[in-house]
PDB file of N, CA and C in Angstrom:
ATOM      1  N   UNK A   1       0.852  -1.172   0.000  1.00  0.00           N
ATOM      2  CA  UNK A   1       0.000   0.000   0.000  1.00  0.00           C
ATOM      3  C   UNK A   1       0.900   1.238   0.000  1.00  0.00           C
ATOM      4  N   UNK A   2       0.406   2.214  -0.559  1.00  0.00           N
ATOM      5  CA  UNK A   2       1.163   3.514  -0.941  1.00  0.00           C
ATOM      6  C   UNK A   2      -0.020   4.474  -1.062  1.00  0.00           C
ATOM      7  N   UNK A   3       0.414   5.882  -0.966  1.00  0.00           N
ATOM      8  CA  UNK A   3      -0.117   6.806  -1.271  1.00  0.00           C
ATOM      9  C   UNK A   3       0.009   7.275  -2.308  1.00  0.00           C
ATOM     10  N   UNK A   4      -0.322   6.945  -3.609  1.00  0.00           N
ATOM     11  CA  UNK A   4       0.643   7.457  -4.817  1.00  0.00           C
ATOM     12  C   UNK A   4      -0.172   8.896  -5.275  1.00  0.00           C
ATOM     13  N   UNK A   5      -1.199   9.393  -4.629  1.00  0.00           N
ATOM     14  CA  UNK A   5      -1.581  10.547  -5.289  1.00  0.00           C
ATOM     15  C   UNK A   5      -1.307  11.652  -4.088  1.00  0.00           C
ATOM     16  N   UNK A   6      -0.853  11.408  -2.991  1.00  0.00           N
ATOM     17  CA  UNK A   6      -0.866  12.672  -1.457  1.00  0.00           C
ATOM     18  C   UNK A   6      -2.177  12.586  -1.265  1.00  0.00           C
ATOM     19  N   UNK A   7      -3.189  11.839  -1.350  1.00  0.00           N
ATOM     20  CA  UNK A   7      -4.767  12.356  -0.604  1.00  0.00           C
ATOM     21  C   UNK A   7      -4.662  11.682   0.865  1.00  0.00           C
ATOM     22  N   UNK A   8      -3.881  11.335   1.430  1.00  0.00           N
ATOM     23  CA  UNK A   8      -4.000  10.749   2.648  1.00  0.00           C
ATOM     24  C   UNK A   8      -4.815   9.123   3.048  1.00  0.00           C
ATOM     25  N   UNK A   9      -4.647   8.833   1.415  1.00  0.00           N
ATOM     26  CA  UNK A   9      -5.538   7.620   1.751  1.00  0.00           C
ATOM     27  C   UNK A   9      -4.940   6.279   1.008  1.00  0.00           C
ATOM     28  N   UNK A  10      -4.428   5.191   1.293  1.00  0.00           N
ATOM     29  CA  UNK A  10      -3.382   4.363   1.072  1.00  0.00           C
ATOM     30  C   UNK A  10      -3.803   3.708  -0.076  1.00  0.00           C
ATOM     31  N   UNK A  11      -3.234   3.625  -1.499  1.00  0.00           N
ATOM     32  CA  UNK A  11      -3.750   2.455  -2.667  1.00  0.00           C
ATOM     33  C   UNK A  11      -2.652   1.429  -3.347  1.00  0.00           C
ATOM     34  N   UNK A  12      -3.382   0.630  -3.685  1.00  0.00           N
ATOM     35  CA  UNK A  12      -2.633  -0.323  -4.136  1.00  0.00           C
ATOM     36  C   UNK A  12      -1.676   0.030  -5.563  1.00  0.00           C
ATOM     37  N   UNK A  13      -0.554  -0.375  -5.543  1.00  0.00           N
ATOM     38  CA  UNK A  13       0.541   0.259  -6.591  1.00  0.00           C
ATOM     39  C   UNK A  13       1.050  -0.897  -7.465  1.00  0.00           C
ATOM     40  N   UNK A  14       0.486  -1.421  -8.119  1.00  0.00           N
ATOM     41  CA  UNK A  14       1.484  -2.724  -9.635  1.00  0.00           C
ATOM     42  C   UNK A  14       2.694  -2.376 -10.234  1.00  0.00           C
ATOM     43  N   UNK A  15       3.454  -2.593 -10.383  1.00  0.00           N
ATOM     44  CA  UNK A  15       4.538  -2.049 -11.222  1.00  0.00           C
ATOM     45  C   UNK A  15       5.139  -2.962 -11.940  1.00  0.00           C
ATOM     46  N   UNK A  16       5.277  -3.558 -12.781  1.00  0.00           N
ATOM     47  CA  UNK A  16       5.733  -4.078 -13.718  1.00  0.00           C
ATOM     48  C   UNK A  16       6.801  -3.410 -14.760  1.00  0.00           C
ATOM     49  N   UNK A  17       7.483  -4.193 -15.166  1.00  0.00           N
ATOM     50  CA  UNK A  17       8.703  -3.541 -16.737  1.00  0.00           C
ATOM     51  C   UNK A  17       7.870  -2.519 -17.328  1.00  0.00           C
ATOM     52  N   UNK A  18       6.722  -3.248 -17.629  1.00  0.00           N
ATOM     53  CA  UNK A  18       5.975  -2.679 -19.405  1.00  0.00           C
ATOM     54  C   UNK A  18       4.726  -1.500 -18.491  1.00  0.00           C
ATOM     55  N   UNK A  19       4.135  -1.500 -17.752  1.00  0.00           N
ATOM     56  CA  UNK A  19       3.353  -0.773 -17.088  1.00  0.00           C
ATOM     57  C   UNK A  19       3.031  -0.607 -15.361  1.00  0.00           C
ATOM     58  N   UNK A  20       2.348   0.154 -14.857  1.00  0.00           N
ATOM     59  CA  UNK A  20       2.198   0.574 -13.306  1.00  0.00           C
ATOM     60  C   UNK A  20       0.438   0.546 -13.305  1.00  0.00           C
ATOM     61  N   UNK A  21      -0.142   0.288 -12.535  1.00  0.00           N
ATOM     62  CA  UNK A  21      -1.541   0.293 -12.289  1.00  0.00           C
ATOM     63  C   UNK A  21      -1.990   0.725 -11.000  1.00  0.00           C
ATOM     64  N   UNK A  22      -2.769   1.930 -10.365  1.00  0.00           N
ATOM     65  CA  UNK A  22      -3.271   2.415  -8.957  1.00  0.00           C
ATOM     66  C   UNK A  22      -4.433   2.154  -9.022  1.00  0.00           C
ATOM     67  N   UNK A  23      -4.509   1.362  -7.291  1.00  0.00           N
ATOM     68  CA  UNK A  23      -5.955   1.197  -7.344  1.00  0.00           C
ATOM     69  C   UNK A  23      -5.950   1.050  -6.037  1.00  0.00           C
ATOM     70  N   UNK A  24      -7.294   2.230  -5.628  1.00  0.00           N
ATOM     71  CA  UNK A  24      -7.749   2.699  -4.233  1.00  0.00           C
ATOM     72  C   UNK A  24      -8.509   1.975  -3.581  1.00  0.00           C
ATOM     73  N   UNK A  25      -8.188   0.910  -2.983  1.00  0.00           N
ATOM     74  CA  UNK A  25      -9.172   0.430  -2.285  1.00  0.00           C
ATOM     75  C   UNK A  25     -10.810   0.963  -1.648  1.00  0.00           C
ATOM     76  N   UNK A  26     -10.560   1.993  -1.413  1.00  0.00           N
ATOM     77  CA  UNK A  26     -11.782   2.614  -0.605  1.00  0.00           C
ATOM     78  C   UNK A  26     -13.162   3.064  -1.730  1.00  0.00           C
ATOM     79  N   UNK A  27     -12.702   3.082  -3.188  1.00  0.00           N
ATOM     80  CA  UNK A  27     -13.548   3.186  -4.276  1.00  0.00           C
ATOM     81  C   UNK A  27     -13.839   2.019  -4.946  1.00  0.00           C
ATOM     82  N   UNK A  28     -13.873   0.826  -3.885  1.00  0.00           N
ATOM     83  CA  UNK A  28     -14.343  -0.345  -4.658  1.00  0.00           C
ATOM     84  C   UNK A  28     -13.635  -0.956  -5.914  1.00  0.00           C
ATOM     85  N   UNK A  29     -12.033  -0.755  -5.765  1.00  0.00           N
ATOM     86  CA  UNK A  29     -11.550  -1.163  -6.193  1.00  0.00           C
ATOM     87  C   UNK A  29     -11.087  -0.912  -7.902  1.00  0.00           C
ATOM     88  N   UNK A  30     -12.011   0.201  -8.128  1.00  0.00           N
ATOM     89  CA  UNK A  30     -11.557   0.950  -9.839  1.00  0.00           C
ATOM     90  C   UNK A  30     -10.166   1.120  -9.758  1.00  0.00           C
ATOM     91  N   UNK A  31      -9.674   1.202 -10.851  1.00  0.00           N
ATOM     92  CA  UNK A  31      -8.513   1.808 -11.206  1.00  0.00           C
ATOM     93  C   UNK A  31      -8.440   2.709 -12.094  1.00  0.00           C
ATOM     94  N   UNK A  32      -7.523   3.615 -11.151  1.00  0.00           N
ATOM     95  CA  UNK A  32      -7.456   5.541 -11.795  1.00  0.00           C
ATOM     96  C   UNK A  32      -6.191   5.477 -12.421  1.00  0.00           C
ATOM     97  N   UNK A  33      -5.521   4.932 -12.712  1.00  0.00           N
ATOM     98  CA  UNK A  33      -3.871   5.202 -13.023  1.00  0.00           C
ATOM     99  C   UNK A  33      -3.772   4.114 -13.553  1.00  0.00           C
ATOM    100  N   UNK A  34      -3.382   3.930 -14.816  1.00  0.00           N
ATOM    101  CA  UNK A  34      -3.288   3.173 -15.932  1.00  0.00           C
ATOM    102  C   UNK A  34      -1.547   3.404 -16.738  1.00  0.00           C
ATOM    103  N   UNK A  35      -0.862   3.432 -16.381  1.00  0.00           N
ATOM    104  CA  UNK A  35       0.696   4.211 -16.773  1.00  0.00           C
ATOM    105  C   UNK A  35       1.106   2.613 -18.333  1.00  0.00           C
ATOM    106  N   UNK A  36       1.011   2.913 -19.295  1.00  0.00           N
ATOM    107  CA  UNK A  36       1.868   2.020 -20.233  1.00  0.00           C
ATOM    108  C   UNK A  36       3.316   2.732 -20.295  1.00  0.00           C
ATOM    109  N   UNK A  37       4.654   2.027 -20.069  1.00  0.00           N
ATOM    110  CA  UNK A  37       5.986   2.868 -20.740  1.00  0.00           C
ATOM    111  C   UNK A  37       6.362   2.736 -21.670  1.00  0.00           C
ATOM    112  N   UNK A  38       5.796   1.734 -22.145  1.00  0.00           N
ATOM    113  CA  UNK A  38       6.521   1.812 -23.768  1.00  0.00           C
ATOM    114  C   UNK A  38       5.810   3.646 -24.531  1.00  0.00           C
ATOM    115  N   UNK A  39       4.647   3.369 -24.535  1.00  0.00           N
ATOM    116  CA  UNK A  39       4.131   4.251 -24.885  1.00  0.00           C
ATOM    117  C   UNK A  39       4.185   5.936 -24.408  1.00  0.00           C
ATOM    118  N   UNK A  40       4.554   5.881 -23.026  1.00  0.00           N
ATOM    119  CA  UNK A  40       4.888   7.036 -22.280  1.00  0.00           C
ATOM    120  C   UNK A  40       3.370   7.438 -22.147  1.00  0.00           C
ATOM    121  N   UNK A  41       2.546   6.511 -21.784  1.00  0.00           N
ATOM    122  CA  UNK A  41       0.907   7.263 -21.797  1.00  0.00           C
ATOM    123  C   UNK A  41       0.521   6.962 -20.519  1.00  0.00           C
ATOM    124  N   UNK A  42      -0.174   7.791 -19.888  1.00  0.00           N
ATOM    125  CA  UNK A  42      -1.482   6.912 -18.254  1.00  0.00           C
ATOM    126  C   UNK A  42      -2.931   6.756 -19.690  1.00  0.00           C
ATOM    127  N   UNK A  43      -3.547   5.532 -19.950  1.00  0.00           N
ATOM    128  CA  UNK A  43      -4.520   4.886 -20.688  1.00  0.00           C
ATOM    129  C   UNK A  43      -5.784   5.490 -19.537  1.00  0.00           C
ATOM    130  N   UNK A  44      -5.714   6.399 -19.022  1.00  0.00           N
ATOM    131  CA  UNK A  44      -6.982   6.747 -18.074  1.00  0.00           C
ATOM    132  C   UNK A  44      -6.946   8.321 -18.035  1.00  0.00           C
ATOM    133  N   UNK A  45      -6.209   8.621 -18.708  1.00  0.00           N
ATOM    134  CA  UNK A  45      -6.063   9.818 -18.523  1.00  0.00           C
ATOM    135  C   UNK A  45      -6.780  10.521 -19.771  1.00  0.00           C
ATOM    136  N   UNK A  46      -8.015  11.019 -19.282  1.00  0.00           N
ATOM    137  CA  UNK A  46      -8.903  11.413 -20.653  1.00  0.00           C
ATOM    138  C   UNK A  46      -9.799  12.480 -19.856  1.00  0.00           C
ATOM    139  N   UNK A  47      -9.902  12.805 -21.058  1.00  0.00           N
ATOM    140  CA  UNK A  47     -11.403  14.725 -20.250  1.00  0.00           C
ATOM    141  C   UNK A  47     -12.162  14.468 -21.113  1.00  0.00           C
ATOM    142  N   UNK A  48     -13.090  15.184 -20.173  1.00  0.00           N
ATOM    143  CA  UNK A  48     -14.682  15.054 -21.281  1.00  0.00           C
ATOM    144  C   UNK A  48     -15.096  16.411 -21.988  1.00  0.00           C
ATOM    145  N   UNK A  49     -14.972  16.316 -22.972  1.00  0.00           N
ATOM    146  CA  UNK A  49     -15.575  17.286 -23.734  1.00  0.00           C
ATOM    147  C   UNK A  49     -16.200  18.446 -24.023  1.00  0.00           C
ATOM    148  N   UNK A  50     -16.298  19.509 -23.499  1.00  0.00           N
ATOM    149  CA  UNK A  50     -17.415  20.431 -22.640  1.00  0.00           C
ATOM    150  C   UNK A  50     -18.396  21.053 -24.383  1.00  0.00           C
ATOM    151  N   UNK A  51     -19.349  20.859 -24.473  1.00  0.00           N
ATOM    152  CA  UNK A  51     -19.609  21.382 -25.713  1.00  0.00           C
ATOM    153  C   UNK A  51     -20.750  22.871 -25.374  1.00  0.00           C
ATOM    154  N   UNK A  52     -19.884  23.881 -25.914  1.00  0.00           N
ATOM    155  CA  UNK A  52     -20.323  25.078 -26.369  1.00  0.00           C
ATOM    156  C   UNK A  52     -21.962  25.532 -26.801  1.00  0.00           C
ATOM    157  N   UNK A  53     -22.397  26.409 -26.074  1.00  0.00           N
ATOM    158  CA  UNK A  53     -23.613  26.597 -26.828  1.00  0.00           C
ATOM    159  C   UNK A  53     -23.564  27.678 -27.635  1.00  0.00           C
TER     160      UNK A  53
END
């Protein structure tokens, strides 16, 4: 267990060669942090769209 974001609240950390995976226990177990290195990408890291009126 680690804190990998500073919120004061401990999550689980994967780390592997090829990628890293966070996942907060206290949110039922989703995962927010998706890190691939080959690619240099977090695969979770996306915004939504805000559309203009």
């Amino acid at each position: 267990m680690f804190d990998f974001n500073c919120d004061s609240v401990e999550e689980y950390l994967y780390e592997s060669k090829t990628q890293s995976i966070c996942v907060p226990p206290k949110d039922g177990g989703s995962i927010f942090e998706l890190d691939i290195f080959k690619i240099h990408h977090n695969l979770l890291d996306v915004l939504t769209k805000q559309h203009k009126a």
